[in-house]
N, C-alpha and C. Protein backbone atom coordinates (compact mmCIF):
# COMPACT_ATOMS: atom_id res chain seq x y z
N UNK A 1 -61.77 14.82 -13.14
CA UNK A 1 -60.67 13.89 -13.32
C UNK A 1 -61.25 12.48 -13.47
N UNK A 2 -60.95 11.50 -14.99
CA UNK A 2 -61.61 10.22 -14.86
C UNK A 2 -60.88 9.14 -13.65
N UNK A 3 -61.31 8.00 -13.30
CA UNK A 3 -60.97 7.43 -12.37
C UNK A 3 -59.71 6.68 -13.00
N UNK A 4 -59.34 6.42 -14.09
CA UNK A 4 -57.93 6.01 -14.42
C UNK A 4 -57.28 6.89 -14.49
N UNK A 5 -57.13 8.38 -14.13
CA UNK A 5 -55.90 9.41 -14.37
C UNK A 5 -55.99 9.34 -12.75
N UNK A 6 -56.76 9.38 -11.83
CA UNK A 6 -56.99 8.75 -10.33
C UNK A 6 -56.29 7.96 -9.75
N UNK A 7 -56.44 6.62 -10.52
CA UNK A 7 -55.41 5.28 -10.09
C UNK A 7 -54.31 5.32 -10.76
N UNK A 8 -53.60 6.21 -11.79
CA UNK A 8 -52.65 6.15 -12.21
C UNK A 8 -51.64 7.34 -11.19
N UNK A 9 -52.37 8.70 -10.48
CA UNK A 9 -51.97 9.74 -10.02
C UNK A 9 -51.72 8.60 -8.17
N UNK A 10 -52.35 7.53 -8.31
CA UNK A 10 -52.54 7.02 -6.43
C UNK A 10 -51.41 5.72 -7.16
N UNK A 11 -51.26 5.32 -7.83
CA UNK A 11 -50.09 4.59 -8.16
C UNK A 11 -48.77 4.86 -8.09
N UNK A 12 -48.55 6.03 -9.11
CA UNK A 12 -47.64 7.07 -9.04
C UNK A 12 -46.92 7.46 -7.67
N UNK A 13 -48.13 7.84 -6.63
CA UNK A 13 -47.70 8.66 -5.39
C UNK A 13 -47.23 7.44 -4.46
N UNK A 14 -47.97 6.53 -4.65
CA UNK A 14 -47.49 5.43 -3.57
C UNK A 14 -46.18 4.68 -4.15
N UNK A 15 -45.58 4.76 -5.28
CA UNK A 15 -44.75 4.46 -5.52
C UNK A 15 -43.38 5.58 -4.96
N UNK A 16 -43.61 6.77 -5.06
CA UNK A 16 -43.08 7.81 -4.55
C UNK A 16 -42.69 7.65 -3.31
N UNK A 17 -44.08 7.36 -2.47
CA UNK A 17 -44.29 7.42 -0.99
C UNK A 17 -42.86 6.03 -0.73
N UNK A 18 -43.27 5.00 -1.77
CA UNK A 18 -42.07 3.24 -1.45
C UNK A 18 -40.51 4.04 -1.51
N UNK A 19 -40.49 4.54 -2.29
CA UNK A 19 -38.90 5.19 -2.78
C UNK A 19 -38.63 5.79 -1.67
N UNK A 20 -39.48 6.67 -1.14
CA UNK A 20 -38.89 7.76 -0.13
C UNK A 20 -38.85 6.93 1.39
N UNK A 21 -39.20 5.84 1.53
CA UNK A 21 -39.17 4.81 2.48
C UNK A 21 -37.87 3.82 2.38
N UNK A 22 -37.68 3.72 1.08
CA UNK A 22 -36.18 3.11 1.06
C UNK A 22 -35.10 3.76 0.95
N UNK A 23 -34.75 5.42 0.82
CA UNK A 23 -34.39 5.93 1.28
C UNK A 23 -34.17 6.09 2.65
N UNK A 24 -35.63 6.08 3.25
CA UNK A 24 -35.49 6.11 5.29
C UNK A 24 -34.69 4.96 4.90
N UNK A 25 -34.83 3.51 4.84
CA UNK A 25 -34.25 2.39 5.25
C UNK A 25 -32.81 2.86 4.97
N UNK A 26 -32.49 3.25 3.85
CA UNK A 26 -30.65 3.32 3.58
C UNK A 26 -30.01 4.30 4.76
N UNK A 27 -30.62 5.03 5.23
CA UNK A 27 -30.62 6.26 5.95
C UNK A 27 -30.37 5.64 7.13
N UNK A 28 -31.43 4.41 7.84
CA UNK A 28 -31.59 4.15 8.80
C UNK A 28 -29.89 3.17 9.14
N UNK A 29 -30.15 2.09 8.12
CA UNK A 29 -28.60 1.39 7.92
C UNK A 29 -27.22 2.16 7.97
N UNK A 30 -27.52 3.07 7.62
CA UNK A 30 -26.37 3.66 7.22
C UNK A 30 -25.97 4.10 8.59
N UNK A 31 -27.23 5.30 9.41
CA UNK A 31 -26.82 5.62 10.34
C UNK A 31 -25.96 4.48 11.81
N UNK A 32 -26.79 3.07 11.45
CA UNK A 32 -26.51 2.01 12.33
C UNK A 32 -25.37 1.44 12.87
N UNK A 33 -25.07 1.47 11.14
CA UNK A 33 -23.21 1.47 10.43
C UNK A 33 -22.09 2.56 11.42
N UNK A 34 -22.66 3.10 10.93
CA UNK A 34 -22.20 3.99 11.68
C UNK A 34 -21.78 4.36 12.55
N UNK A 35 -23.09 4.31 13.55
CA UNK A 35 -22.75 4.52 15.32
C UNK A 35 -22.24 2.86 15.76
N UNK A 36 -22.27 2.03 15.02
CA UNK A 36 -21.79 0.47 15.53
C UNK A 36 -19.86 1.05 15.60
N UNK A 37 -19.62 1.51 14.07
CA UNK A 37 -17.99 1.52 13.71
C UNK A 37 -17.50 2.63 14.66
N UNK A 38 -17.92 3.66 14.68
CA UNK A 38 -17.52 4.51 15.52
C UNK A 38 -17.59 5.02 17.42
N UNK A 39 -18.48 5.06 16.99
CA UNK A 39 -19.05 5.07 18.61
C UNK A 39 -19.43 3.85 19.20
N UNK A 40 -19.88 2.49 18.81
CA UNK A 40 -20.04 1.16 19.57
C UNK A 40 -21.37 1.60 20.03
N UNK A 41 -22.50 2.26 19.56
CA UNK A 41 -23.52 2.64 19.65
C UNK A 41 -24.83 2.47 18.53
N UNK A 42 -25.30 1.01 18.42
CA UNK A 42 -26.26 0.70 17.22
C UNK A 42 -27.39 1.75 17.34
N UNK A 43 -27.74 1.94 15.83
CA UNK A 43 -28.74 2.22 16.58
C UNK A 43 -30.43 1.66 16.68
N UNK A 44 -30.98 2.04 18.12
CA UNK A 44 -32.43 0.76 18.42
C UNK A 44 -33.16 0.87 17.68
N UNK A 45 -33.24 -0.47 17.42
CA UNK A 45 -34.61 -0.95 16.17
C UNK A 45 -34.12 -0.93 15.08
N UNK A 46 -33.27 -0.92 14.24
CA UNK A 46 -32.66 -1.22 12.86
C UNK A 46 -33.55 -2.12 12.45
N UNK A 47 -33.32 -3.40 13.13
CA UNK A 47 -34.14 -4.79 12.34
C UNK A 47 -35.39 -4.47 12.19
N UNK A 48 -36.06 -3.95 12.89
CA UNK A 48 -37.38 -3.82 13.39
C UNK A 48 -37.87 -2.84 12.33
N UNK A 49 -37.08 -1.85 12.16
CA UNK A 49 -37.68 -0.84 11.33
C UNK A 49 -37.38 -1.43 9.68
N UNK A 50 -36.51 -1.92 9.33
CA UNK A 50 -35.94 -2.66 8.28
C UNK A 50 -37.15 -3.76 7.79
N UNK A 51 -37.14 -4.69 8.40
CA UNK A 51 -37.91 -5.64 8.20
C UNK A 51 -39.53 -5.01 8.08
N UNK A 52 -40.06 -4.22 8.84
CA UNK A 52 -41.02 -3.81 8.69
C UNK A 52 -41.62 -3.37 7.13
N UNK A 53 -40.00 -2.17 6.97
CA UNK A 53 -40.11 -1.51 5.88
C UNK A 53 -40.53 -2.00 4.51
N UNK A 54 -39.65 -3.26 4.56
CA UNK A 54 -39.49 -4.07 3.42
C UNK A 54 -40.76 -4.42 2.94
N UNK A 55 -41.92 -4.97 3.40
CA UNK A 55 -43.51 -5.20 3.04
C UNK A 55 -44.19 -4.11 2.49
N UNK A 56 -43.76 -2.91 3.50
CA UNK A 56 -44.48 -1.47 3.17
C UNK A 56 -44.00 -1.28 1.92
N UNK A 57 -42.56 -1.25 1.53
CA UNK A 57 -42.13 -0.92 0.22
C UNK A 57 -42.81 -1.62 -1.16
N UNK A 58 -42.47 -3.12 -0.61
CA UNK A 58 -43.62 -3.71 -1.85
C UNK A 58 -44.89 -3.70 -2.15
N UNK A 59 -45.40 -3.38 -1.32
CA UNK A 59 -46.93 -3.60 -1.51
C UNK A 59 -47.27 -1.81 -1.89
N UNK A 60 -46.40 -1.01 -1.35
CA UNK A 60 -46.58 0.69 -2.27
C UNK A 60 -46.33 0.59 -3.66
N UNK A 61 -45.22 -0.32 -3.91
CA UNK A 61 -44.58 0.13 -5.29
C UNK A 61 -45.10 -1.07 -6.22
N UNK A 62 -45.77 -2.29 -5.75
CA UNK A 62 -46.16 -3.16 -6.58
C UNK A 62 -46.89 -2.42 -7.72
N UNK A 63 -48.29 -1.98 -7.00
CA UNK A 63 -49.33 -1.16 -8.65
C UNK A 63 -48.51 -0.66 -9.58
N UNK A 64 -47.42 0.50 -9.23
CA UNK A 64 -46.64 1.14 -10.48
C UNK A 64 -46.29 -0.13 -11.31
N UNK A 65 -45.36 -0.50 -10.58
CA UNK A 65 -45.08 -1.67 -11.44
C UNK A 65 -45.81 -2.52 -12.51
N UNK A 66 -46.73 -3.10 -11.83
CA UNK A 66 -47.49 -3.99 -12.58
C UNK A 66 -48.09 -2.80 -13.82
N UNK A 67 -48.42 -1.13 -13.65
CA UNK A 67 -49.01 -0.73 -14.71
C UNK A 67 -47.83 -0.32 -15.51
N UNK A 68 -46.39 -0.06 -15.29
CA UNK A 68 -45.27 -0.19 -15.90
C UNK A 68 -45.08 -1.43 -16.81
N UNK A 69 -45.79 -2.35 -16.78
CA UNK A 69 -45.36 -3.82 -17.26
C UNK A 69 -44.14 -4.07 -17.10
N UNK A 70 -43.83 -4.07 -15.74
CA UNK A 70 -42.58 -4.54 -15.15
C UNK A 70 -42.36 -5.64 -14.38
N UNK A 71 -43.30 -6.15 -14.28
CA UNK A 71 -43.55 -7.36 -13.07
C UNK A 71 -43.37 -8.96 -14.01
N UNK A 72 -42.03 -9.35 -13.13
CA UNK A 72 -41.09 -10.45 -13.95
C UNK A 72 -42.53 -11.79 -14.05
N UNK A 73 -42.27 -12.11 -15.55
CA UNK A 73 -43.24 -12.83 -15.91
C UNK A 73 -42.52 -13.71 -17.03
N UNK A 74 -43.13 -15.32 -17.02
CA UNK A 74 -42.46 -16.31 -17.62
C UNK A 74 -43.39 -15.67 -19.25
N UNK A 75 -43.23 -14.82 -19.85
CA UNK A 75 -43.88 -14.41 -21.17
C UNK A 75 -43.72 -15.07 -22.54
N UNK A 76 -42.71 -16.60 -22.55
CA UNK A 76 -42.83 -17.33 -23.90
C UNK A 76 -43.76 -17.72 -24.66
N UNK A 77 -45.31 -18.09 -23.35
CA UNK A 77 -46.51 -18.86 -24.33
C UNK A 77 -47.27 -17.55 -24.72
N UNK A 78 -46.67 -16.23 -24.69
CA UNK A 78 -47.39 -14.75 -24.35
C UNK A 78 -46.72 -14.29 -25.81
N UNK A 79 -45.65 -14.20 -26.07
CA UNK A 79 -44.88 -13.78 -27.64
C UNK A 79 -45.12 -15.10 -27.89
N UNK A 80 -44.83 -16.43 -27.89
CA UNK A 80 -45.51 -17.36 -29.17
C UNK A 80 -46.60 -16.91 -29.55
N UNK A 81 -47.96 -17.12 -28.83
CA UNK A 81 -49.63 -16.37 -29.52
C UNK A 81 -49.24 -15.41 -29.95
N UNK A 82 -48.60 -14.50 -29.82
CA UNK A 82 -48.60 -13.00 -30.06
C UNK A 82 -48.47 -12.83 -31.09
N UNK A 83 -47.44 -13.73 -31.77
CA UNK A 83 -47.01 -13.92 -33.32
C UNK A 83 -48.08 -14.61 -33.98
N UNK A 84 -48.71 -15.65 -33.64
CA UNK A 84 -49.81 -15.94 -34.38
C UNK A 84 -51.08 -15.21 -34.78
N UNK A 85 -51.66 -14.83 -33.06
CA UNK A 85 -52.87 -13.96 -33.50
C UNK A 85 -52.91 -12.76 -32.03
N UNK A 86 -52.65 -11.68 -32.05
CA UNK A 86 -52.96 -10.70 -31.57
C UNK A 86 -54.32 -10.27 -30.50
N UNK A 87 -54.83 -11.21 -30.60
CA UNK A 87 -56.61 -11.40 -30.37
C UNK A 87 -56.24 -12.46 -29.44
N UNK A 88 -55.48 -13.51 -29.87
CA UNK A 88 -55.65 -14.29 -28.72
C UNK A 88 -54.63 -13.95 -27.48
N UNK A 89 -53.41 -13.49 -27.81
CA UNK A 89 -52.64 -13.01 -27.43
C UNK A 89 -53.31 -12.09 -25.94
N UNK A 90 -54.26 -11.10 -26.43
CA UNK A 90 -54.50 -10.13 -25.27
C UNK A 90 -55.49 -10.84 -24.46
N UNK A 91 -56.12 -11.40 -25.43
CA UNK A 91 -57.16 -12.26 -24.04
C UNK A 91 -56.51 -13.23 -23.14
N UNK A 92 -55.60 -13.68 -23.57
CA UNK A 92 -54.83 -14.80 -22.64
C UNK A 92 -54.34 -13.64 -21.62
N UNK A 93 -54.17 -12.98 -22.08
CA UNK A 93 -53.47 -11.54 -20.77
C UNK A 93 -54.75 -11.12 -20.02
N UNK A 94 -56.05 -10.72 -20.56
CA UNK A 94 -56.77 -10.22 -20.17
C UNK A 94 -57.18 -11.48 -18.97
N UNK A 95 -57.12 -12.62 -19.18
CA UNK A 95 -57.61 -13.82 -18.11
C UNK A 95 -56.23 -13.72 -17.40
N UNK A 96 -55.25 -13.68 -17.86
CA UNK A 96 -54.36 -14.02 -16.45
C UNK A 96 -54.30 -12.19 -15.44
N UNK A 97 -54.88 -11.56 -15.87
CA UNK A 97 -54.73 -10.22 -15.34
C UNK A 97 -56.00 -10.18 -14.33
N UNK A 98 -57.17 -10.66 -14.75
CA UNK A 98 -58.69 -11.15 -14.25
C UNK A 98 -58.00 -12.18 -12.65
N UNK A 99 -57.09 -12.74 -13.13
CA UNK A 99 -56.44 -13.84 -12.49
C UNK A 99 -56.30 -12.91 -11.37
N UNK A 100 -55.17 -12.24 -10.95
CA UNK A 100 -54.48 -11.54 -10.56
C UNK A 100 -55.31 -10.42 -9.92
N UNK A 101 -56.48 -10.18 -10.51
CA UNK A 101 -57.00 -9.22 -9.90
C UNK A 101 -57.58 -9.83 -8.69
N UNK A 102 -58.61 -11.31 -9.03
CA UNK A 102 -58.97 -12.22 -7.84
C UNK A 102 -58.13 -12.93 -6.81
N UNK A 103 -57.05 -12.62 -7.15
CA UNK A 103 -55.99 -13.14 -6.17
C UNK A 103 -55.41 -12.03 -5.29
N UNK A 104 -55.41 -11.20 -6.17
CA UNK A 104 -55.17 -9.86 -4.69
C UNK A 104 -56.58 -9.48 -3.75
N UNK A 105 -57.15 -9.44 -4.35
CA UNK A 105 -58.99 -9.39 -3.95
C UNK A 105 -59.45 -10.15 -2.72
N UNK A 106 -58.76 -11.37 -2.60
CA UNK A 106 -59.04 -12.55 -1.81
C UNK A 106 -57.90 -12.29 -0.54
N UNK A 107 -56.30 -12.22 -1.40
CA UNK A 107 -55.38 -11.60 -0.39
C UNK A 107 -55.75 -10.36 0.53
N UNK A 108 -56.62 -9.65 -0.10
CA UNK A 108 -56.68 -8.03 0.42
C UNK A 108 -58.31 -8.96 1.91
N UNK A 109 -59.04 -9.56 1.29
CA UNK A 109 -60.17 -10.01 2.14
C UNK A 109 -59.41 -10.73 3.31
N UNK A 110 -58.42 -11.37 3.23
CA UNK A 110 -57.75 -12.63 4.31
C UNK A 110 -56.82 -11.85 5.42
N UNK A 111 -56.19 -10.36 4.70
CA UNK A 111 -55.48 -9.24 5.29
C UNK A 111 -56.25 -8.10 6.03
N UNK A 112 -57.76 -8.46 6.37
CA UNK A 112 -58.47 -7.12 6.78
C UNK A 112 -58.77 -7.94 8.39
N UNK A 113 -58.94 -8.80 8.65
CA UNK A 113 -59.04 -9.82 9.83
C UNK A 113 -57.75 -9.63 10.30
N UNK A 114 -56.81 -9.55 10.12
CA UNK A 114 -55.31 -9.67 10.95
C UNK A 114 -55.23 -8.00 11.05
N UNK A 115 -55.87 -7.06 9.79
CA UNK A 115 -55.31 -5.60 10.44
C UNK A 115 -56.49 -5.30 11.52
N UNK A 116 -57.41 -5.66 12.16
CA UNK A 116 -58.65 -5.06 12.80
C UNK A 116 -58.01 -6.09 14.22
N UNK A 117 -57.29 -7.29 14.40
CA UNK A 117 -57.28 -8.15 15.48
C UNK A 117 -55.64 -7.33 16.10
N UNK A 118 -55.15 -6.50 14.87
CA UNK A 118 -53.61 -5.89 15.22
C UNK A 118 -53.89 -4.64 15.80
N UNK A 119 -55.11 -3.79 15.26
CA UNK A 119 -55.58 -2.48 15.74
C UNK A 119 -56.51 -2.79 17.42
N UNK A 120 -57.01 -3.42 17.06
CA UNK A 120 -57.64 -3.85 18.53
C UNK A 120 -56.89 -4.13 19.87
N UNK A 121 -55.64 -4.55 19.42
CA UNK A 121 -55.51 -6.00 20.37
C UNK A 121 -53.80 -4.80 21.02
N UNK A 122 -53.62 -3.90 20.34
CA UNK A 122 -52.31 -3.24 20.62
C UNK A 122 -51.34 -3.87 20.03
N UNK A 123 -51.22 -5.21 19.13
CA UNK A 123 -50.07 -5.92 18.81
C UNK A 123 -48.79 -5.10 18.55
N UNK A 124 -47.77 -5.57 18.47
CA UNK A 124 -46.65 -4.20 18.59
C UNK A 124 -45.23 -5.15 18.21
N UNK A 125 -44.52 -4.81 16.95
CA UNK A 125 -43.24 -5.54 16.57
C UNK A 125 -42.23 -4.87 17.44
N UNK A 126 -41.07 -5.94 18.12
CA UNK A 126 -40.23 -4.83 18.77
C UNK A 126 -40.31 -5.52 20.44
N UNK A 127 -38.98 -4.45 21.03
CA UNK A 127 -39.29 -5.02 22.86
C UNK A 127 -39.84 -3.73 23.47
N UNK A 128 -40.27 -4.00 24.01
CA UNK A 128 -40.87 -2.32 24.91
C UNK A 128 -39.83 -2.34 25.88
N UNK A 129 -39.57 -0.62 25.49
CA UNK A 129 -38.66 -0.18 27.02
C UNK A 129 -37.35 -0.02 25.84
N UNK A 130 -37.60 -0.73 24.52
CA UNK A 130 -36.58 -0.39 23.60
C UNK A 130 -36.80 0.31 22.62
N UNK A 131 -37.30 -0.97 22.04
CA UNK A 131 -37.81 -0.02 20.42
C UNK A 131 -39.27 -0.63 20.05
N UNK A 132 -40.42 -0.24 20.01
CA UNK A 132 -41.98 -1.03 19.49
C UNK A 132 -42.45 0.00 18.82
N UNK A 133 -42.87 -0.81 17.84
CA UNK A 133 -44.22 -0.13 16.64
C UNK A 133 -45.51 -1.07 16.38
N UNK A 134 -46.48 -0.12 16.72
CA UNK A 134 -47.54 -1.13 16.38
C UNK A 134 -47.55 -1.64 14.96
N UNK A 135 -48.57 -2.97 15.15
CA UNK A 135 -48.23 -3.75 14.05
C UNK A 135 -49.46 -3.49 12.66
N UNK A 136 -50.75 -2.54 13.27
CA UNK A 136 -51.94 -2.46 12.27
C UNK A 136 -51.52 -1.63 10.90
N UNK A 137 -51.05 -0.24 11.12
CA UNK A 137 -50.12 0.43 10.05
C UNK A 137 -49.59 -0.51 9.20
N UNK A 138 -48.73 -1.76 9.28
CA UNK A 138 -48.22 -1.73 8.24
C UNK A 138 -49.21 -2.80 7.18
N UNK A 139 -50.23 -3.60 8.53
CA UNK A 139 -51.41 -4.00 7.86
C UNK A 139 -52.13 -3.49 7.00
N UNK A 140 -52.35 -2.16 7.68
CA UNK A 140 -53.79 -1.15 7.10
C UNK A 140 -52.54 -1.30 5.62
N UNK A 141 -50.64 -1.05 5.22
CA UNK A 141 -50.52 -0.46 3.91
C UNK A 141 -50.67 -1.84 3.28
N UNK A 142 -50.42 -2.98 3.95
CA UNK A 142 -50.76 -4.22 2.73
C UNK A 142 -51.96 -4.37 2.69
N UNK A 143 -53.34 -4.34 3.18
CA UNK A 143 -54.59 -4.14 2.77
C UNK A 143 -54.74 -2.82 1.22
N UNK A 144 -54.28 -2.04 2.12
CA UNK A 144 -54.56 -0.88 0.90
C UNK A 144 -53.68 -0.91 -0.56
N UNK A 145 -52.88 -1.78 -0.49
CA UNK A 145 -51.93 -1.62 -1.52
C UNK A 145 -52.81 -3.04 -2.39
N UNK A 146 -53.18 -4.59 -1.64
CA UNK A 146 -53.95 -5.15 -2.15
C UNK A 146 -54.71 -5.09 -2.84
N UNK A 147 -55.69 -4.09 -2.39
CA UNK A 147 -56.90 -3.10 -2.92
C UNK A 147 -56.46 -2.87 -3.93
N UNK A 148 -55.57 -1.76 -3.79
CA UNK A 148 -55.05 -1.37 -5.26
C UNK A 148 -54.33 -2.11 -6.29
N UNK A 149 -54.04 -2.93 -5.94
CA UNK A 149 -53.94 -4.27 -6.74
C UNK A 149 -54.59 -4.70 -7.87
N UNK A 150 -55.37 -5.31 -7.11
CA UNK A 150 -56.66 -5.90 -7.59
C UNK A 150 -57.76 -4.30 -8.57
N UNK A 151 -57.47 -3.20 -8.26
CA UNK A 151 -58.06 -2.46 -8.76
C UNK A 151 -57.58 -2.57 -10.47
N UNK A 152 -56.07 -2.41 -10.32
CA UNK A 152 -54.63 -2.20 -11.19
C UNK A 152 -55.18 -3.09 -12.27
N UNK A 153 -55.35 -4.06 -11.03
CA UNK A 153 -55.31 -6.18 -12.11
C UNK A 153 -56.94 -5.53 -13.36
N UNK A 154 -57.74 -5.23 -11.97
CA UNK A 154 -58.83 -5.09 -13.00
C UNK A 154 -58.85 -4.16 -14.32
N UNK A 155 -58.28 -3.29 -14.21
CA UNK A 155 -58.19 -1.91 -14.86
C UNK A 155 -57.38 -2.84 -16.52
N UNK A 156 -56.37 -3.10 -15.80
CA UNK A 156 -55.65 -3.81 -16.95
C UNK A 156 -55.69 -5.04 -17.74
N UNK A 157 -56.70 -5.89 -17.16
CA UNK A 157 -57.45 -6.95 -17.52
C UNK A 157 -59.06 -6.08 -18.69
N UNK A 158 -59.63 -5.40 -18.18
CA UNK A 158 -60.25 -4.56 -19.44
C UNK A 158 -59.68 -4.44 -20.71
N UNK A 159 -58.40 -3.72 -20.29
CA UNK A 159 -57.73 -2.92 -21.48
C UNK A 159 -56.99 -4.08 -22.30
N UNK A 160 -57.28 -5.62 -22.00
CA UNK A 160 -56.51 -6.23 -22.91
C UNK A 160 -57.53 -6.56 -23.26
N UNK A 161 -58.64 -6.82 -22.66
CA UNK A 161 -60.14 -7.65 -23.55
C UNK A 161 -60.40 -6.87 -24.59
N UNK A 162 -60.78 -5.35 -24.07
CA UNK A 162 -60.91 -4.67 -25.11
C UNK A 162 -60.05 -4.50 -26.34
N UNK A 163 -58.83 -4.53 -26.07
CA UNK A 163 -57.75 -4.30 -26.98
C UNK A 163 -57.71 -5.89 -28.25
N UNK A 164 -58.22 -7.16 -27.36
CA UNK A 164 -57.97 -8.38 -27.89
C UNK A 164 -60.02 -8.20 -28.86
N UNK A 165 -60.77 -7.57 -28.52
CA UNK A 165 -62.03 -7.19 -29.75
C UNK A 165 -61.46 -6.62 -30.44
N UNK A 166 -60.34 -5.33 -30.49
CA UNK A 166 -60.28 -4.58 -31.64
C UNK A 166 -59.47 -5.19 -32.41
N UNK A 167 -58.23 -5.99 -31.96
CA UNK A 167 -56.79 -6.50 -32.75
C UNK A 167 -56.23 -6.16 -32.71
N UNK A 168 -55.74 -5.06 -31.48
CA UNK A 168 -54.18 -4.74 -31.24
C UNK A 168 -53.48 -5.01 -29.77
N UNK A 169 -52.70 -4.17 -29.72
CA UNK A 169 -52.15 -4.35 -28.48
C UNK A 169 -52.14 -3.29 -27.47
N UNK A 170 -52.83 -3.73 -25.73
CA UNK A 170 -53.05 -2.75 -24.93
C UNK A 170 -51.84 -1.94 -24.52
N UNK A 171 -51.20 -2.65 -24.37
CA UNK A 171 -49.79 -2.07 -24.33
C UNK A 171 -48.57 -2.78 -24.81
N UNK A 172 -47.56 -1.88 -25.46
CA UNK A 172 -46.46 -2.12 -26.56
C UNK A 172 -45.29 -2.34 -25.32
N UNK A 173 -44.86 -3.48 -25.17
CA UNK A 173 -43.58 -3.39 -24.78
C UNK A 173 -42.44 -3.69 -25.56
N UNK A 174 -41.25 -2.95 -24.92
CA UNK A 174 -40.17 -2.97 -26.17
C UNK A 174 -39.12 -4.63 -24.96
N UNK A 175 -39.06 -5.62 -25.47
CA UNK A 175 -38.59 -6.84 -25.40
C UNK A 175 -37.21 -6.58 -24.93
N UNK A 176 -36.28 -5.75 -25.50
CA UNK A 176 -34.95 -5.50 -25.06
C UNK A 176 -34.89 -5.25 -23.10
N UNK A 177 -35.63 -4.18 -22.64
CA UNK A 177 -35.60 -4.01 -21.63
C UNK A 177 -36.66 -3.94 -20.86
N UNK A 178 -38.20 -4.74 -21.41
CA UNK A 178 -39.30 -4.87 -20.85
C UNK A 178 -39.81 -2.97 -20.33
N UNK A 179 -39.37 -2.41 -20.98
CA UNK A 179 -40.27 -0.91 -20.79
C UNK A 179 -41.69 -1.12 -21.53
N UNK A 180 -42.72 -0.47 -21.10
CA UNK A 180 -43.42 -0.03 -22.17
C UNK A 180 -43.22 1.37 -22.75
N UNK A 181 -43.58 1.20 -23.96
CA UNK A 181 -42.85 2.11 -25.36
C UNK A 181 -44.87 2.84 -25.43
């Protein structure tokens, strides 16, 4: 298996893994709803598990995204070049993608110090005696999702350099609804 059918199959799944987590969250709300309207019985840790969730979700489902070319982007000075020259067009992508890869890279380096001081130290979101979850888990998924980030950024920063030597385009998006086609 090459290592881009790899990061596309660990993109894929962690996007899977985000969905089936915002599901728990609707699940969790819902149930909350619930025992609040009926029974006068919340239930413990809503916020806690909610708020938590919300980081875990983005940082799983960011990579799909970004290799979806879905990730909201001011793209006018991106179709102006585009129409001119095709070449310059992808390299301007290929540097802001290079961009992006060093910026998660640096994020993922600044996020490995807070998950090792959270795993060590017992840190724990929540009251004890109610509802607590340790706090390194959801570290260790924004480290790892960083990672994969920056892997994503790199992967796709190639494929426009290369694409901006030959003269076309790494990937076709259709403008109506920002899919790629």
């Amino acid at each position: 298996m090459s290592p881009l059918r790899l990061l596309d199959g660990l993109t894929r799944g962690m996007n899977a893994l985000g969905t089936c987590l915002v599901l728990f969250i609707m699940g969790v709300v819902l149930t909350d709803v619930v025992g609040r309207s009926l029974f006068s019985r919340p239930l413990t840790g809503t916020a806690e598990m909610v708020a938590m969730s919300i980081a875990v979700v983005v940082y799983l489902q960011f990579p799909s995204t970004l290799a979806a070319g879905r990730v909201i982007a001011a793209d006018g000075l991106v179709g102006w070049l585009g129409q001119r020259s095709v070449r310059a067009e992808q390299w301007l992508l290929a540097v802001h993608h290079a961009m992006g890869c060093a910026l998660f890279a640096v994020t993922a380096r600044y996020v490995w110090p807070l998950l090792v001081i959270a795993r060590d130290s017992g840190d724990y979101y929540g009251t004890p005696a109610m509802f607590s979850f340790p706090k390194w888990p959801i570290f260790a998924v924004i480290f790892f999702g960083c990672v994969v980030m920056a892997v994503q950024y790199l992967v796709m920063s190639a494929g426009f350099a290369r694409a901006g030597w030959q003269r076309r385009r790494f990937i076709e998006v259709d403008p109506a609804n920002k899919v790629v086609s």
